[in-house]
C-alpha atoms as a PDB file:
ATOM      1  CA  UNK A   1       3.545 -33.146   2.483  1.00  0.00           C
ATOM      2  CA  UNK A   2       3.525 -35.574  -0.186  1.00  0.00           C
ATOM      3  CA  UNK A   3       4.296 -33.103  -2.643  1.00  0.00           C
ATOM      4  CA  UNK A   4       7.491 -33.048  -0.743  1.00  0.00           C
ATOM      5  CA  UNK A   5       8.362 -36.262  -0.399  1.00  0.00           C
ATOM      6  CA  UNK A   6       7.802 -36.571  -4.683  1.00  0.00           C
ATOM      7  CA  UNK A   7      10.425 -33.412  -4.647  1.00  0.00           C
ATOM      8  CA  UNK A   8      12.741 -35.474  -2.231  1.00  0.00           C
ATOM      9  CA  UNK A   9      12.492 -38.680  -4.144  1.00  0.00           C
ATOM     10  CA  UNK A  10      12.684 -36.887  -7.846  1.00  0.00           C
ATOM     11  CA  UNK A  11      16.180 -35.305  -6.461  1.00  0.00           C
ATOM     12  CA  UNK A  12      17.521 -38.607  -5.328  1.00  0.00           C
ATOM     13  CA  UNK A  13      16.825 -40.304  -8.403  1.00  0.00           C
ATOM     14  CA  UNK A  14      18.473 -37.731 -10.003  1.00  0.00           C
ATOM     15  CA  UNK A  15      21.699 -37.897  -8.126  1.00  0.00           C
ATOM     16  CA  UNK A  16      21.730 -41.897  -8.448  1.00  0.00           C
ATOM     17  CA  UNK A  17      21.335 -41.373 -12.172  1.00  0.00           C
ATOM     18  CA  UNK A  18      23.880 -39.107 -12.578  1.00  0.00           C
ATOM     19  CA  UNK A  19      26.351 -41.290 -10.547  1.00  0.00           C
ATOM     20  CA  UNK A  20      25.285 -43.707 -12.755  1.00  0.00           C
ATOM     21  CA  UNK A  21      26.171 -42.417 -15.593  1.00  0.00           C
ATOM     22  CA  UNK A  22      29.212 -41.103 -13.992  1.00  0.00           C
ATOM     23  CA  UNK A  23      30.654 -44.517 -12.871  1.00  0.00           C
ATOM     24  CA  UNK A  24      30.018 -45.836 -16.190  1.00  0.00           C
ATOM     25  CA  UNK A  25      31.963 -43.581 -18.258  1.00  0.00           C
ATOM     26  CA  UNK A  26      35.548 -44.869 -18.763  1.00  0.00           C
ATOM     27  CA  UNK A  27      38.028 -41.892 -17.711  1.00  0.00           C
ATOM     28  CA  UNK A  28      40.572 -40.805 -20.578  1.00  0.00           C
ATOM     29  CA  UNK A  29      43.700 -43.012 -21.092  1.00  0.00           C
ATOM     30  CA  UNK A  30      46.828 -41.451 -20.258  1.00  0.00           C
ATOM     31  CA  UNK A  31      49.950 -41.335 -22.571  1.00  0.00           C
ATOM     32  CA  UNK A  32      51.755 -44.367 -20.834  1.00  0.00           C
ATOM     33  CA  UNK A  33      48.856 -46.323 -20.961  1.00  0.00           C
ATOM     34  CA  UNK A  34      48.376 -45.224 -24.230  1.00  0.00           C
ATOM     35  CA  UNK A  35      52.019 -46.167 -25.009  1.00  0.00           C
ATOM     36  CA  UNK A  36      51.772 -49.311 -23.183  1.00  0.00           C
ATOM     37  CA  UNK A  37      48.540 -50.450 -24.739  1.00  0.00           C
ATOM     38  CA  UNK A  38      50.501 -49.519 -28.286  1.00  0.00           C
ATOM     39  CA  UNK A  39      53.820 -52.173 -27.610  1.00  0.00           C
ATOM     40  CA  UNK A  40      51.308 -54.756 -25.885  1.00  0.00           C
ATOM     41  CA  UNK A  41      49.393 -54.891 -29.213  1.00  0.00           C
ATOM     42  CA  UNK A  42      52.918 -54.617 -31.185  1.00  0.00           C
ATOM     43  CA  UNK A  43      54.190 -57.568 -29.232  1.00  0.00           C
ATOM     44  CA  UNK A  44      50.884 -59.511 -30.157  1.00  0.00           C
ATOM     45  CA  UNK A  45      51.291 -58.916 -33.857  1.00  0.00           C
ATOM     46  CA  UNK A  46      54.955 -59.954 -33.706  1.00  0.00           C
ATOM     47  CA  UNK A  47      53.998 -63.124 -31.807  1.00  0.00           C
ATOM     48  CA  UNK A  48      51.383 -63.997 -34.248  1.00  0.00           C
ATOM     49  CA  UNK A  49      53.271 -63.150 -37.735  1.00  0.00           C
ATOM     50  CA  UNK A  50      56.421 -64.933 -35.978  1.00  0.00           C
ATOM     51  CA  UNK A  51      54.305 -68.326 -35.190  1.00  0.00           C
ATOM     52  CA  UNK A  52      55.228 -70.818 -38.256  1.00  0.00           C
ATOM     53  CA  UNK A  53      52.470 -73.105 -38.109  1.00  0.00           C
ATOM     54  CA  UNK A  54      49.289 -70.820 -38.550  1.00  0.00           C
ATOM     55  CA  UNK A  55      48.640 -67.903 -40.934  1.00  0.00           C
ATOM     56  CA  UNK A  56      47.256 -64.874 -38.489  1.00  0.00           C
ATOM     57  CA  UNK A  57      47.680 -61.978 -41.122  1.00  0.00           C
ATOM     58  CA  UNK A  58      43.666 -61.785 -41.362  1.00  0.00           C
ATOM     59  CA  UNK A  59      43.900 -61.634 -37.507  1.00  0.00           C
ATOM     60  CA  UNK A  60      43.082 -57.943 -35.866  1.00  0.00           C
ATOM     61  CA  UNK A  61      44.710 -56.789 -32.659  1.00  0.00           C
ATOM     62  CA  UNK A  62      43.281 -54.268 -30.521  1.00  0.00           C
ATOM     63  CA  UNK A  63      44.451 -53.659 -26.746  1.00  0.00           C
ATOM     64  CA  UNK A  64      42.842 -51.840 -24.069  1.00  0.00           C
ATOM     65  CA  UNK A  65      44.589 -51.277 -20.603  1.00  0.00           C
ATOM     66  CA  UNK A  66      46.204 -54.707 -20.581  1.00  0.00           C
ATOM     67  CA  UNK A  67      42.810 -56.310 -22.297  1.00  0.00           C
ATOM     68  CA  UNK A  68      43.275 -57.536 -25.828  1.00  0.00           C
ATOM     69  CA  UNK A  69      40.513 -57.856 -28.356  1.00  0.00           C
ATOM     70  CA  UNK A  70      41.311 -60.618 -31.244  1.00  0.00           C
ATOM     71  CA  UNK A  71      39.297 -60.330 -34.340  1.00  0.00           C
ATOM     72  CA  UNK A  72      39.144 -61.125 -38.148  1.00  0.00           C
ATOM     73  CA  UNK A  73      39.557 -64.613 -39.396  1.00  0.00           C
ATOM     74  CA  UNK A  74      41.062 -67.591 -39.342  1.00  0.00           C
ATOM     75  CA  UNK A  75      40.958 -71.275 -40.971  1.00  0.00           C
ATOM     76  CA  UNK A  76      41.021 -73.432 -38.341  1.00  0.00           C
ATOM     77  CA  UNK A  77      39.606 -73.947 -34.965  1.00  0.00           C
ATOM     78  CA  UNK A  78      42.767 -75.018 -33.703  1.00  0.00           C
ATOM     79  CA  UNK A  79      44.549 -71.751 -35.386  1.00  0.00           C
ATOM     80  CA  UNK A  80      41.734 -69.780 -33.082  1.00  0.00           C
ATOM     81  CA  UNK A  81      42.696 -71.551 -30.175  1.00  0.00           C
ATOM     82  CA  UNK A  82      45.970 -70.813 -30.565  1.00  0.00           C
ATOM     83  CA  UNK A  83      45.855 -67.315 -31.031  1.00  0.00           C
ATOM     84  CA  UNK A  84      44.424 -66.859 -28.061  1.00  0.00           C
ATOM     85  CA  UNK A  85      47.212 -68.596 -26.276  1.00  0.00           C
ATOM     86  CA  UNK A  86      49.889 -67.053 -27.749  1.00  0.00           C
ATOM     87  CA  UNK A  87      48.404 -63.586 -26.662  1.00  0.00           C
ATOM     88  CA  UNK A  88      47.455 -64.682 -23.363  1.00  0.00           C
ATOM     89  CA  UNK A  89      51.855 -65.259 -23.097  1.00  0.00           C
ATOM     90  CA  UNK A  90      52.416 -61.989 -24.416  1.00  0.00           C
ATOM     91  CA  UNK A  91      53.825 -59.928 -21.262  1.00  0.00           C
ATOM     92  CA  UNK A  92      51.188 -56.877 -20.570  1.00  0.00           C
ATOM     93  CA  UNK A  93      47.829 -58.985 -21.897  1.00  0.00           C
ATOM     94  CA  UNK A  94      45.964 -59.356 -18.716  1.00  0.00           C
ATOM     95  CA  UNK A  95      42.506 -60.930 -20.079  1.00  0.00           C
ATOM     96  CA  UNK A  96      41.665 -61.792 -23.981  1.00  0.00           C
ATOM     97  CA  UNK A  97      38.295 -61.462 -25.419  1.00  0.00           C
ATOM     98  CA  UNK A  98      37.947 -63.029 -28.667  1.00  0.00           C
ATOM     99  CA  UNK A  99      35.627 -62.620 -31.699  1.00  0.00           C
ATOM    100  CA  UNK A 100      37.528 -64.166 -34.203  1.00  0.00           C
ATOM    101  CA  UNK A 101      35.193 -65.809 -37.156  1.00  0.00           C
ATOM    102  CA  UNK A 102      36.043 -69.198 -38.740  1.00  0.00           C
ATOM    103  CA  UNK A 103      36.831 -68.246 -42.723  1.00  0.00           C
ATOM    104  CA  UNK A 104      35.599 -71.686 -44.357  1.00  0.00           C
ATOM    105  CA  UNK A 105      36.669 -72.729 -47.429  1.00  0.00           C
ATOM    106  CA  UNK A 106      38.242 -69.262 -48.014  1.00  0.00           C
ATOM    107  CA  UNK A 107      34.965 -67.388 -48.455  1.00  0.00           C
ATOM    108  CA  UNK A 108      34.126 -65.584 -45.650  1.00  0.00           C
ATOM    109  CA  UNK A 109      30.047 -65.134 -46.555  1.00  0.00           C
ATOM    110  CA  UNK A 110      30.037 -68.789 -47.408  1.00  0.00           C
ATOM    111  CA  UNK A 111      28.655 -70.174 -50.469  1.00  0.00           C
ATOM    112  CA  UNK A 112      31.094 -73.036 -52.145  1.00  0.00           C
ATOM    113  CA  UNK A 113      34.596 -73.255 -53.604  1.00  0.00           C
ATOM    114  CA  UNK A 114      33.496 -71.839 -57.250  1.00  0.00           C
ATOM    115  CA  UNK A 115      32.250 -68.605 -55.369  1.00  0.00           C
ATOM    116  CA  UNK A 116      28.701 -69.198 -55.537  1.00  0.00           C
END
């Protein structure tokens, strides 16, 4: 009987693993959202190349289903900040994750002005 029950309970785990794994797997984009994710991230760029009081070329723009992922560099806490903001406005973004790095100095491994 118990050898049973370890049968039963070996299955189950089974099937709970492989939902699992299952619910955790993102399904394939489709061509609007792919499309839509594309001028979202577009509009981003634009917003950020248009703005005339930070530089965000070292800024990278990715977009997934309405979620946009900024990352690269920029000088200024206050230039991050922003950047964030203006992509939150940007019609499409629905959340913003950010790993933007703060470039000091403009060496972005650190050491001082004379590249040391």
């Amino acid at each position: 009987m118990s050898r049973a029950l370890t049968g039963g309970a070996s299955a189950a785990l089974s099937a709970i693993l492989l939902l699992t794994v299952a619910c955790t797997s993102a399904p394939p984009k489709s061509p609007e959202q792919e499309r839509a994710d594309a001028a979202t991230t577009a509009r981003i760029y634009a917003a950020l190349e248009a703005n005339p009081i930070y530089y965000f070329r070292d800024v990278e723009v990715s977009v997934d289903d309405g979620v946009a992922l900024l990352g690269g560099y920029v000088w200024t806490t206050d230039a991050l900040y922003h950047a964030q903001e203006i992509t939150r406005g940007i019609p499409g973004v629905t959340r913003v994750h950010s790993s933007m790095e703060l470039e000091r100095q403009g060496n972005r491994g650190g050491g001082d002005t004379a590249g040391n």
